[in-house]
Protein backbone atom coordinates (compact mmCIF):
# COMPACT_ATOMS: atom_id res chain seq x y z
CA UNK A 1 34.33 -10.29 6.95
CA UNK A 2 36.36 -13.27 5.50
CA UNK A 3 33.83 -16.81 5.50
CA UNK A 4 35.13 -20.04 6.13
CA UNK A 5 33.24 -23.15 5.75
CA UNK A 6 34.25 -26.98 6.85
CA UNK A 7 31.76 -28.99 4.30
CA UNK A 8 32.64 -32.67 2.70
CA UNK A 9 30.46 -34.17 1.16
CA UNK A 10 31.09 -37.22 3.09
CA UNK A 11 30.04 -36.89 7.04
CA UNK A 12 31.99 -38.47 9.96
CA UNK A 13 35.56 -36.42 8.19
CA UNK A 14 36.18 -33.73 10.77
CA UNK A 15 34.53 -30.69 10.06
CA UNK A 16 33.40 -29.82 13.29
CA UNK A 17 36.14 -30.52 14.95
CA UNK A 18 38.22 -28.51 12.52
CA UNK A 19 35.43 -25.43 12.74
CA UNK A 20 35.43 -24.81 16.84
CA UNK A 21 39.36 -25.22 16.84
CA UNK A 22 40.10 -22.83 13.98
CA UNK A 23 37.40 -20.88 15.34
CA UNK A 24 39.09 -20.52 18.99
CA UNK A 25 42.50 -20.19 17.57
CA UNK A 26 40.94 -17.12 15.34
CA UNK A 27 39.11 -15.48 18.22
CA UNK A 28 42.40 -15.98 20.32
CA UNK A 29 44.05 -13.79 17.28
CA UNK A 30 42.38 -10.98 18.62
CA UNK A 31 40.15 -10.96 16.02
CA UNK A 32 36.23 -10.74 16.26
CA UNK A 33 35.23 -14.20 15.25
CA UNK A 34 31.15 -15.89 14.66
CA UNK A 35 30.56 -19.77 14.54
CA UNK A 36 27.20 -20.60 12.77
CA UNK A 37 26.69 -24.38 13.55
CA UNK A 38 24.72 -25.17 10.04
CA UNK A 39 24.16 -29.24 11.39
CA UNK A 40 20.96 -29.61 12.88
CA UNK A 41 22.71 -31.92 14.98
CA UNK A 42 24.41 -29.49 16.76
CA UNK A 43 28.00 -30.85 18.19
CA UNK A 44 29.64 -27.40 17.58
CA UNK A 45 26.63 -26.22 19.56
CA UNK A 46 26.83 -28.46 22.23
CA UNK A 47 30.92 -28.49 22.77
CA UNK A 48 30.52 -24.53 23.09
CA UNK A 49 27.95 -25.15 25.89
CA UNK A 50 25.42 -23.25 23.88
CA UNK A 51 21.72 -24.45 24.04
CA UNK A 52 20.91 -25.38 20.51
CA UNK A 53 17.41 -23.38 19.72
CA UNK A 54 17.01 -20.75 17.63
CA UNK A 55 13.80 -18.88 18.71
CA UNK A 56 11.53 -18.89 14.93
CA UNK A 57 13.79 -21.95 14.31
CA UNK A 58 15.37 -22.05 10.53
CA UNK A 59 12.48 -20.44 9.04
CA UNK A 60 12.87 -17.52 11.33
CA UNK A 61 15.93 -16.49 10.00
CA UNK A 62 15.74 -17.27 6.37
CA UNK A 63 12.42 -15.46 5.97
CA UNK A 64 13.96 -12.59 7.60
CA UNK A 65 11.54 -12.79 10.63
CA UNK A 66 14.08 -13.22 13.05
CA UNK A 67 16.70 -11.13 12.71
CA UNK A 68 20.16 -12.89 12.32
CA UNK A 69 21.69 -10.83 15.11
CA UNK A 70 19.21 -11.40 17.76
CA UNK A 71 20.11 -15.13 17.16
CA UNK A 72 23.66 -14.82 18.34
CA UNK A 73 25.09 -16.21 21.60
CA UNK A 74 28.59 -15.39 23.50
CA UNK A 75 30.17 -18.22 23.93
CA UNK A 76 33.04 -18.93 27.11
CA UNK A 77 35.47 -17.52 25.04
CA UNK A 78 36.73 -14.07 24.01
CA UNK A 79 35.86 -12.90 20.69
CA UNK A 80 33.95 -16.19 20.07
CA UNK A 81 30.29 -15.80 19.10
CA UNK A 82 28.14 -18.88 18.28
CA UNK A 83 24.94 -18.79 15.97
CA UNK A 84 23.89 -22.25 17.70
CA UNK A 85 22.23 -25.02 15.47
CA UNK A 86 18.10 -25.34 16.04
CA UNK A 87 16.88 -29.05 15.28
CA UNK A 88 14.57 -27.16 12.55
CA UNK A 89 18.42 -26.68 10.37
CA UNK A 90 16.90 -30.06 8.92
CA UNK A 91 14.10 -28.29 7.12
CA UNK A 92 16.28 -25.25 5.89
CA UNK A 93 16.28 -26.87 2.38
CA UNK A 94 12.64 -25.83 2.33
CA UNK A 95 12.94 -22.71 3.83
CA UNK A 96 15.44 -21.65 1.40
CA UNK A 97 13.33 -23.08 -1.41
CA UNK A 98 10.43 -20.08 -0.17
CA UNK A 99 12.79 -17.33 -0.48
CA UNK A 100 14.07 -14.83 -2.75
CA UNK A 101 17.33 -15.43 -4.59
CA UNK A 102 16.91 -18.81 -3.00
CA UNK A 103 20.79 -19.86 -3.70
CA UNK A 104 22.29 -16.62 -1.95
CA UNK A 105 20.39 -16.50 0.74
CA UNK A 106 23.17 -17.27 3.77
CA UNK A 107 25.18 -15.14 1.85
CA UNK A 108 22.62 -11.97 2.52
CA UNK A 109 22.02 -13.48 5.82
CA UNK A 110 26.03 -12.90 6.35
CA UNK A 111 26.19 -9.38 5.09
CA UNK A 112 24.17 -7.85 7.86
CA UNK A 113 26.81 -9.31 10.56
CA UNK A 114 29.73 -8.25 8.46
CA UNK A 115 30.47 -4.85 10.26
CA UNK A 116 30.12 -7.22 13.93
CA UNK A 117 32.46 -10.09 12.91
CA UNK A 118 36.66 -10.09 11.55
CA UNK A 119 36.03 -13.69 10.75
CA UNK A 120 32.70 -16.18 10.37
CA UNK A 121 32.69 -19.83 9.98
CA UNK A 122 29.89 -22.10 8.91
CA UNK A 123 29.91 -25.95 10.27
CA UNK A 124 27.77 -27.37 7.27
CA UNK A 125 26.47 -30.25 7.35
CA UNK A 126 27.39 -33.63 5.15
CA UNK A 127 25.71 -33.58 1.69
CA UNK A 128 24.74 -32.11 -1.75
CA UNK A 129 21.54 -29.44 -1.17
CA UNK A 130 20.34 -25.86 -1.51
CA UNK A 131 21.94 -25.55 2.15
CA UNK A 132 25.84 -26.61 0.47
CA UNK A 133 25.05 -24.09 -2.75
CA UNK A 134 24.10 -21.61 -0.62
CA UNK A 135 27.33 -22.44 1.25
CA UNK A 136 29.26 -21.70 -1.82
CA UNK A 137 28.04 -18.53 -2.75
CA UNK A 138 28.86 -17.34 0.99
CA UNK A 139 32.17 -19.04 1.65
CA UNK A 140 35.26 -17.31 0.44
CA UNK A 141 37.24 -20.08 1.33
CA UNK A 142 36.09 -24.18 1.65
CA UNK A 143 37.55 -25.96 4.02
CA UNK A 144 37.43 -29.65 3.03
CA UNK A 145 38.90 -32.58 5.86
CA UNK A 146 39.76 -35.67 4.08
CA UNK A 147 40.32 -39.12 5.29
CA UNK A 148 43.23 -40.71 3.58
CA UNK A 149 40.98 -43.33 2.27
CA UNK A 150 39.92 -44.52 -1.21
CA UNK A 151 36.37 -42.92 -1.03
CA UNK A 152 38.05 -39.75 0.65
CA UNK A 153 39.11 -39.17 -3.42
CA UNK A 154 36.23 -40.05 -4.73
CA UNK A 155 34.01 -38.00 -2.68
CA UNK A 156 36.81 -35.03 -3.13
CA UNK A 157 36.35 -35.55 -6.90
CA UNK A 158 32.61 -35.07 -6.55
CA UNK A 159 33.00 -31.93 -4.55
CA UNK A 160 35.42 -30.19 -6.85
CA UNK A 161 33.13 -31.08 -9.51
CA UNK A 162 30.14 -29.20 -7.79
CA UNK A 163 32.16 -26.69 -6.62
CA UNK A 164 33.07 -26.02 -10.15
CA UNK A 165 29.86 -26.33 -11.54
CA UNK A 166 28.77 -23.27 -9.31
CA UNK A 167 28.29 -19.55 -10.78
CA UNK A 168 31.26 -17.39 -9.99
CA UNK A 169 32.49 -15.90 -7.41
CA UNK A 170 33.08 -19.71 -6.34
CA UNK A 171 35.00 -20.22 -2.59
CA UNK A 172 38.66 -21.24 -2.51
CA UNK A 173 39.24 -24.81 -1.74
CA UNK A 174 41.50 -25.67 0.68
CA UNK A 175 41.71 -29.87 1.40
CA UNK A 176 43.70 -31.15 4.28
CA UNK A 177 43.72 -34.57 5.55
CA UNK A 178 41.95 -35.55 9.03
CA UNK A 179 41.64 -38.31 11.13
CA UNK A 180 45.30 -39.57 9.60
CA UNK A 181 47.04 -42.32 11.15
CA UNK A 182 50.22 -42.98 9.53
CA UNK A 183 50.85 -46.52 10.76
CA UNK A 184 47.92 -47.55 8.22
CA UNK A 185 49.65 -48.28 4.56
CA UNK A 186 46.49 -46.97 3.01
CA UNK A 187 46.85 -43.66 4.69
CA UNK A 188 49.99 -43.26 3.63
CA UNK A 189 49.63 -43.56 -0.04
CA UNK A 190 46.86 -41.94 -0.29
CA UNK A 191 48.68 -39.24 1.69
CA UNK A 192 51.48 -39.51 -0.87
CA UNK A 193 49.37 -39.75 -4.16
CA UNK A 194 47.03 -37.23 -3.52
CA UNK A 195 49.62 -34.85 -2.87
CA UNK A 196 51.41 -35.17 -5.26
CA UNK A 197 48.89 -35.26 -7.82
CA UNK A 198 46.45 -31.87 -6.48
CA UNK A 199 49.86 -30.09 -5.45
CA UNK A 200 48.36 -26.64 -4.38
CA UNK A 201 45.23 -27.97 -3.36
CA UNK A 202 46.15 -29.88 -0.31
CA UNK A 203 47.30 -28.21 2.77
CA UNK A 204 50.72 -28.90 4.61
CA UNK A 205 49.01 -29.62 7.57
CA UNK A 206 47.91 -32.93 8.36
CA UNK A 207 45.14 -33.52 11.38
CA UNK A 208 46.31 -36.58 12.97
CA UNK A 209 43.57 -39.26 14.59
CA UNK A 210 44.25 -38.68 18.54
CA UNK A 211 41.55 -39.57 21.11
CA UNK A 212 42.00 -35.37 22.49
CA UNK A 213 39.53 -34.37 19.40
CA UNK A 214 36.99 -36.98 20.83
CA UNK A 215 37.62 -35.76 23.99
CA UNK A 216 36.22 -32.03 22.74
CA UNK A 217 32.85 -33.69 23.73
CA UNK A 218 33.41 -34.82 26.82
CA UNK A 219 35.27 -31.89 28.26
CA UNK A 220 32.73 -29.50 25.71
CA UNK A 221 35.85 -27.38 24.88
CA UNK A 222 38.40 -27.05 21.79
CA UNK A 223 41.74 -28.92 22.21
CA UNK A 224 43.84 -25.93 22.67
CA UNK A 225 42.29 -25.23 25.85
CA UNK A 226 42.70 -28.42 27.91
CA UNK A 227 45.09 -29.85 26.21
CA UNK A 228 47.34 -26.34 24.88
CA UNK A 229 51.38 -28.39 24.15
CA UNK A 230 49.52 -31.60 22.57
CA UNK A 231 50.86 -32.52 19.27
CA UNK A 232 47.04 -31.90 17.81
CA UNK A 233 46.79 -28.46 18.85
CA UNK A 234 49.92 -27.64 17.55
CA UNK A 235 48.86 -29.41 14.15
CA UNK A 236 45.60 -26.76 14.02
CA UNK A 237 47.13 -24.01 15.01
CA UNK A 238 49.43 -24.71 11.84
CA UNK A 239 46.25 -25.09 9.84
CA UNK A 240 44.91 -22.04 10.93
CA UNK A 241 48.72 -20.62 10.29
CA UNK A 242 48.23 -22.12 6.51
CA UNK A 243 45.00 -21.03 5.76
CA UNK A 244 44.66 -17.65 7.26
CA UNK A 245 45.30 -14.66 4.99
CA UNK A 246 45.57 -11.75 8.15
CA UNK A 247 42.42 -9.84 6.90
C-alpha cells in the first residue's frame, strides 16, 4: 500500500483540498483507495458526508482497543473509504505519547489495512508534533501545498529541515504550489524563484485559487464531480498524473 500525506507546516495551504481530490481521482483509477482525515477538525470528513466520530475516539485506535478496520466508513464513491476525523484527533499527541514505539505508531496502525487498500492518504493536520513524526515514518511520499508567498519558503525551509532531521526511511517530498493567482507579482516570483532554485522538488503542477475548491464545502463533494471540464480539475488530475508512480 503506497501512503500519501498532505502536511505543511503552515495551515490554511490546501491540504485538504488536495487530499479528497487526489483521493477521488485515485479511487476513480480503479484502484482501492482509504482517506484517514488526521484534523480533528474534520473538513475531509465532512465534504465526504461522513459523520466525524470514531467510536473509542483517538485513544481507541492508538491503544489498539479499537481495531483500525472497524473504524472505516464507505464513502459515496467507488473505491473510496474514509477513516473519518473524531474531535478527540486533538488529544492524539497524548495518546501516542502512552504507546509503544510511540513515533511509529500510524505506521503499525497502517500495516494491518495494507492487504484492504492500493492507496492510503492521511489529511494531517498544520504543525510540528508526535502526530507529524509519526506522519513521516508512515508516509512514503509528503505532499506539501505551498502558497507562493514569502512565509510559504520559510515555512518550506522548516519542513525540509524536520523532514531531514527524521530517522530513515524518511517520505519523499513532493511541493507544489496552491492557492496561486498569477495576477499577484508576488506569486509570480516566488513561483519563478523557488523553482528554479529546488528544481526537482517542486511539482509541474500548479493549483490555481478558484472559488470551485471552496465550493467542495458547500456542495460536500471533490471538484471533479460537479465541476468534471473546469480548469482546476484538470490541474489535479495532472497532480495526481505527476505524483503517482502506478503501484
Amino acid at each position: 500500500m503506497k501512503v500519501y500525506a498532505t502536511y505543511n507546516i503552515k495551515g490554511g495551504v490546501g491540504k485538504t483540498s488536495t487530499a479528497v481530490n487526489l483521493a477521488y481521482l485515485a479511487a476513480g483509477s480503479g484502484r482501492r483507495t482509504l482517506l484517514w482525515d488526521l484534523d480533528p477538525q474534520g473538513a475531509a470528513t465532512y465534504m465526504l458526508r461522513v459523520r466525524p466520530r470514531v467510536r473509542g475516539g483517538s485513544r481507541g485506535l492508538v491503544s489498539g482497543r479499537r481495531p483500525i478496520d472497524d473504524a472505516v466508513k464507505a464513502t459515496d464513491f467507488d473505491n473510496l473509504d474514509l477513516l473519518p476525523a473524531d474531535f478527540s484527533y486533538r488529544n492524539m499527541d497524548l495518546d501516542l505519547d502512552d504507546a509503544k514505539r510511540r513515533r511509529r505508531r500510524l505506521d503499525e496502525l497502517l500495516s494491518g489495512l495494507a492487504g484492504a487498500y492500493d492507496v492510503a492518504f492521511l489529511d494531517c493536520p498544520p504543525g510540528v508534533s508526535l502526530l507529524s513524526e509519526n506522519v513521516l515514518h508512515a508516509a512514503d511520499v509528503l505532499l506539501v501545498p505551498l502558497i507562493p508567498t514569502t512565509l510559504s519558503l520559510r515555512t518550506y525551509a522548516q519542513l525540509t529541515r524536520f523532514v531531514a532531521d527524521t530517522p530513515r526511511p524518511r517520505p519523499e517530498i513532493v511541493a507544489f504550489f496552491s492557492m496561486a493567482d498569477r495576477r499577484k507579482r508576488l506569486h509570480r516570483e516566488v513561483i519563478d524563484t523557488m523553482g528554479h532554485d529546488h528544481a526537482g522538488r517542486i511539482a509541474r503542477t500548479i493549483i490555481p485559487s478558484m472559488t470551485l475548491i471552496e465550493q467542495m464545502a458547500e456542495r460536500r463533494a471533490p471538484v471533479p464531480v460537479f465541476a468534471p471540464t473546469a480548469r482546476v480539475s484538470r490541474c489535479y488530475e495532472e497532480l495526481w498524473a505527476e505524483v503517482d508512480d502506478g503501484t
